[in-house]
N, C-alpha and C. Protein backbone atom coordinates (compact mmCIF):
# COMPACT_ATOMS: atom_id res chain seq x y z
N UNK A 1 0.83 -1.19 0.00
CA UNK A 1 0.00 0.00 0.00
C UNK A 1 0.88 1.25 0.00
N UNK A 2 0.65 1.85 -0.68
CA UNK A 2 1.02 3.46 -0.73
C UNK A 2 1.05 4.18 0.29
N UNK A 3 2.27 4.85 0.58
CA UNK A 3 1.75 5.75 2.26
C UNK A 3 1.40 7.01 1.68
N UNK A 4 0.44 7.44 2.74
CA UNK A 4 -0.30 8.50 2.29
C UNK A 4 0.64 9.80 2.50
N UNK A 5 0.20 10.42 1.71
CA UNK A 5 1.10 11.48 1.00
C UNK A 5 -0.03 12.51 1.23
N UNK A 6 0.58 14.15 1.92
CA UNK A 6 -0.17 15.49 2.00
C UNK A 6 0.88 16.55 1.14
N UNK A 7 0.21 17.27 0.48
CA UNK A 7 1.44 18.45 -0.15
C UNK A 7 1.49 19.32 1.28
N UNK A 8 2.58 19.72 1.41
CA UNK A 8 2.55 21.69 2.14
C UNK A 8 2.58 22.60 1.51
N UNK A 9 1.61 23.68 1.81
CA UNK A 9 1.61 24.82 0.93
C UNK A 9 2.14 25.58 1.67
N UNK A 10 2.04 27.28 1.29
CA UNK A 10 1.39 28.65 1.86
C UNK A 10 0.87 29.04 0.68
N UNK A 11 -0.31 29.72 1.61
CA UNK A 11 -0.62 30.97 0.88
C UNK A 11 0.14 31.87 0.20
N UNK A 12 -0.63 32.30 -1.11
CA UNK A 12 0.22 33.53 -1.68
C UNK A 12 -0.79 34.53 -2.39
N UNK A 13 -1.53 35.70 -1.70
CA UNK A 13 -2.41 36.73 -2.65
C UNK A 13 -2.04 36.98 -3.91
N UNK A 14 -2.70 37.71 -4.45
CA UNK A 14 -3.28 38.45 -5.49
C UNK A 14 -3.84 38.69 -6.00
N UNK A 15 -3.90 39.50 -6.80
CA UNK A 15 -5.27 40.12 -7.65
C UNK A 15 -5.60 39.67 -9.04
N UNK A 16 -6.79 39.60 -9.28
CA UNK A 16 -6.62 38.97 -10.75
C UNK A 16 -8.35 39.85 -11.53
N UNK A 17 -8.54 40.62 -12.45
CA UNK A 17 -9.13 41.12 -12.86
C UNK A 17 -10.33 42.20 -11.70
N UNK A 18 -9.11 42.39 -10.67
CA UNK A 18 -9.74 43.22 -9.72
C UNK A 18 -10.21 42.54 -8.34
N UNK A 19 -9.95 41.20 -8.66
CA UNK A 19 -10.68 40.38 -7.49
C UNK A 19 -9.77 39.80 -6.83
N UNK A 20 -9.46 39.39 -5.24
CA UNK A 20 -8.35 39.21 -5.01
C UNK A 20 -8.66 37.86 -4.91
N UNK A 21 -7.36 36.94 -4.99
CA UNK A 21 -7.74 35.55 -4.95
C UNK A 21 -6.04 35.15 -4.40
N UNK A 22 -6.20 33.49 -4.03
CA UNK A 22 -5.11 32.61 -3.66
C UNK A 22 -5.07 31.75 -4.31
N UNK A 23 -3.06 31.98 -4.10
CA UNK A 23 -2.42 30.65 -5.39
C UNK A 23 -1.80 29.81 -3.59
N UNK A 24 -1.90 28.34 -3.96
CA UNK A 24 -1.20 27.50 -3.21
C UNK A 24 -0.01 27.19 -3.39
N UNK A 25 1.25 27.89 -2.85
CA UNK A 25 2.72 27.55 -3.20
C UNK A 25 2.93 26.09 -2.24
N UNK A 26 3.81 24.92 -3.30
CA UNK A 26 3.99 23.86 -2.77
C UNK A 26 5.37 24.22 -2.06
N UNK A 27 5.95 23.99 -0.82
CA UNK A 27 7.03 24.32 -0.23
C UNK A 27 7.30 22.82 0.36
N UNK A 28 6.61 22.17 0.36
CA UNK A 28 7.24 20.28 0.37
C UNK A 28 6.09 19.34 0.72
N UNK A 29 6.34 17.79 1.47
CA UNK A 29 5.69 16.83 1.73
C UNK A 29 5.64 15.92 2.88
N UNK A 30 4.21 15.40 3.32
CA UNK A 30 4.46 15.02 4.42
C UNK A 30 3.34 13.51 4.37
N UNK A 31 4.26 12.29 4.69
CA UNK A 31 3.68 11.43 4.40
C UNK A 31 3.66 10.80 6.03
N UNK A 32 2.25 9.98 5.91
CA UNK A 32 2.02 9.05 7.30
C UNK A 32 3.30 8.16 7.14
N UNK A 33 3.48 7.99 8.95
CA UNK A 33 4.47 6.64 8.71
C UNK A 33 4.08 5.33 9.20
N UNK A 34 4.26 4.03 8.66
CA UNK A 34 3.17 2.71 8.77
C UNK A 34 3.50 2.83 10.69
N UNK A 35 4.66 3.09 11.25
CA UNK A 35 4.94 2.90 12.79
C UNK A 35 4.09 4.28 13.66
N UNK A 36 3.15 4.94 12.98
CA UNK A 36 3.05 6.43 13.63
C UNK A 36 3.70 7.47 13.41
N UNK A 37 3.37 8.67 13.25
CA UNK A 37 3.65 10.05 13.42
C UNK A 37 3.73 10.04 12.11
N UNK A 38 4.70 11.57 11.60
CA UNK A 38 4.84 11.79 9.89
C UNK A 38 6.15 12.01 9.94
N UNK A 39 6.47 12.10 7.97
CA UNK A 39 7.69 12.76 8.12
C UNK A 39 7.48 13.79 7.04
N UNK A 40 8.28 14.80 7.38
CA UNK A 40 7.92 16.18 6.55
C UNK A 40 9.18 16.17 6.03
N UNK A 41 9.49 16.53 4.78
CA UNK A 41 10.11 17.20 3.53
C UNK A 41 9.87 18.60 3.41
N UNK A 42 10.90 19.37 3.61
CA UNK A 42 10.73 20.74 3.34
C UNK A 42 11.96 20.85 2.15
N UNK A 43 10.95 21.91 1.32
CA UNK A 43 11.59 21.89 -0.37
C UNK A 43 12.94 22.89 0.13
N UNK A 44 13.08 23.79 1.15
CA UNK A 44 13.99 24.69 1.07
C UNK A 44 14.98 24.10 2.03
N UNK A 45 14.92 22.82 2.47
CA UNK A 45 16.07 21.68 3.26
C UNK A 45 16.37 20.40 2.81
N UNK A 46 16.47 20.87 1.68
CA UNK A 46 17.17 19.02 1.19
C UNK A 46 17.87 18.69 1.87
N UNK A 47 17.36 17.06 1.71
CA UNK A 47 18.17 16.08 3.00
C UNK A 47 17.86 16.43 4.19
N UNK A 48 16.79 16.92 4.72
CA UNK A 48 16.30 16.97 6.04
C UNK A 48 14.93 16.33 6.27
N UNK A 49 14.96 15.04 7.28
CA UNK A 49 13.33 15.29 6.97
C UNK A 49 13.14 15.27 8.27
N UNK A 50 12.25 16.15 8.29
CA UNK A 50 11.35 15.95 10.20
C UNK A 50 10.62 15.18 10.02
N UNK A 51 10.77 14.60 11.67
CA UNK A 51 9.43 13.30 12.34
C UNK A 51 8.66 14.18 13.00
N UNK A 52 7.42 13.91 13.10
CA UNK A 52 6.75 13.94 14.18
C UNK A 52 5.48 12.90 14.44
N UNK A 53 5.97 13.10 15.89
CA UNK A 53 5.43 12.15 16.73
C UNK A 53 4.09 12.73 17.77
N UNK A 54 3.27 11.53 18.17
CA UNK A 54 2.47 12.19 19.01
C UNK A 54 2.55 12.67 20.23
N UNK A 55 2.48 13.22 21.24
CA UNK A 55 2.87 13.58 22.67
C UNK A 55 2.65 12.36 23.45
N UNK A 56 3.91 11.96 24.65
CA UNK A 56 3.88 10.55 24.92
C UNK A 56 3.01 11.14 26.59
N UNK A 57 2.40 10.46 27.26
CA UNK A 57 1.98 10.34 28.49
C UNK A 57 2.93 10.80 29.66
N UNK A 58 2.54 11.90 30.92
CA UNK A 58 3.94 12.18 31.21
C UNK A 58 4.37 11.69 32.19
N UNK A 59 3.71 10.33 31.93
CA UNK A 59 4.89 9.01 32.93
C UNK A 59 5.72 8.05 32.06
N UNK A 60 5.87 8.73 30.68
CA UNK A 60 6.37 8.46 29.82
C UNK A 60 7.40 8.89 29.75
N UNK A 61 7.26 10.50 29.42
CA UNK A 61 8.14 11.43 29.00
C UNK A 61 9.38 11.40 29.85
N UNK A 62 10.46 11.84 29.40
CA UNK A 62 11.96 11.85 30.17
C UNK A 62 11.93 13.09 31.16
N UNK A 63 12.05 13.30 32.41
CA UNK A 63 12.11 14.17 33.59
C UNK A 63 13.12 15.14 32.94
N UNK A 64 14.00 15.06 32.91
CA UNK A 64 15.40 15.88 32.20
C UNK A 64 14.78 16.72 31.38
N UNK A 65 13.86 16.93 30.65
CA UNK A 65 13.70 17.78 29.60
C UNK A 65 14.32 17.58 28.02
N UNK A 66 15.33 15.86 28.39
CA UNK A 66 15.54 15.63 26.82
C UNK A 66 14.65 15.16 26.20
N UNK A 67 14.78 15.98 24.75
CA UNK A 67 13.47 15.45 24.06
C UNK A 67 14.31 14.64 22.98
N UNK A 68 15.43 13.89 22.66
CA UNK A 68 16.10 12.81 22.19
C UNK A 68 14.97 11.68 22.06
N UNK A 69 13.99 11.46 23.51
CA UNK A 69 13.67 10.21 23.47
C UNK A 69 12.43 10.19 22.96
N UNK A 70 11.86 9.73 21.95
CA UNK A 70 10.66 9.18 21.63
C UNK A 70 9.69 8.09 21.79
């Protein structure tokens, strides 16, 4: 199965025969991952991709304040 795939945009105005309207700039991608959370592709960081994960329970979470651990 295909993992599901979201584009990222922003917004970008302008005007077009007097009327203002929005273009969707693609700035990268963010696909589910089969283990949880996503990973994001940002077009202006090649070779970087962020995870994210969901917030763990905070008898979970590490006391220290490192966030290393997932």
């Amino acid at each position: 199965m295909a993992a599901e795939r979201y584009n990222l945009c922003v917004p970008r105005k302008y005007e077009s025969n007097g009327e203002e309207k929005t273009a969707w700039e693609p700035v990268g991608v963010m696909f589910k991952r089969d283990k949880g959370g996503y990973s994001i592709m940002l077009n202006m960081f090649p070779g970087l991709n962020i995870m994210a994960f969901p917030p763990k329970d905070k008898e979970q979470a590490p006391s220290t304040g490192d966030t290393r651990h997932f």
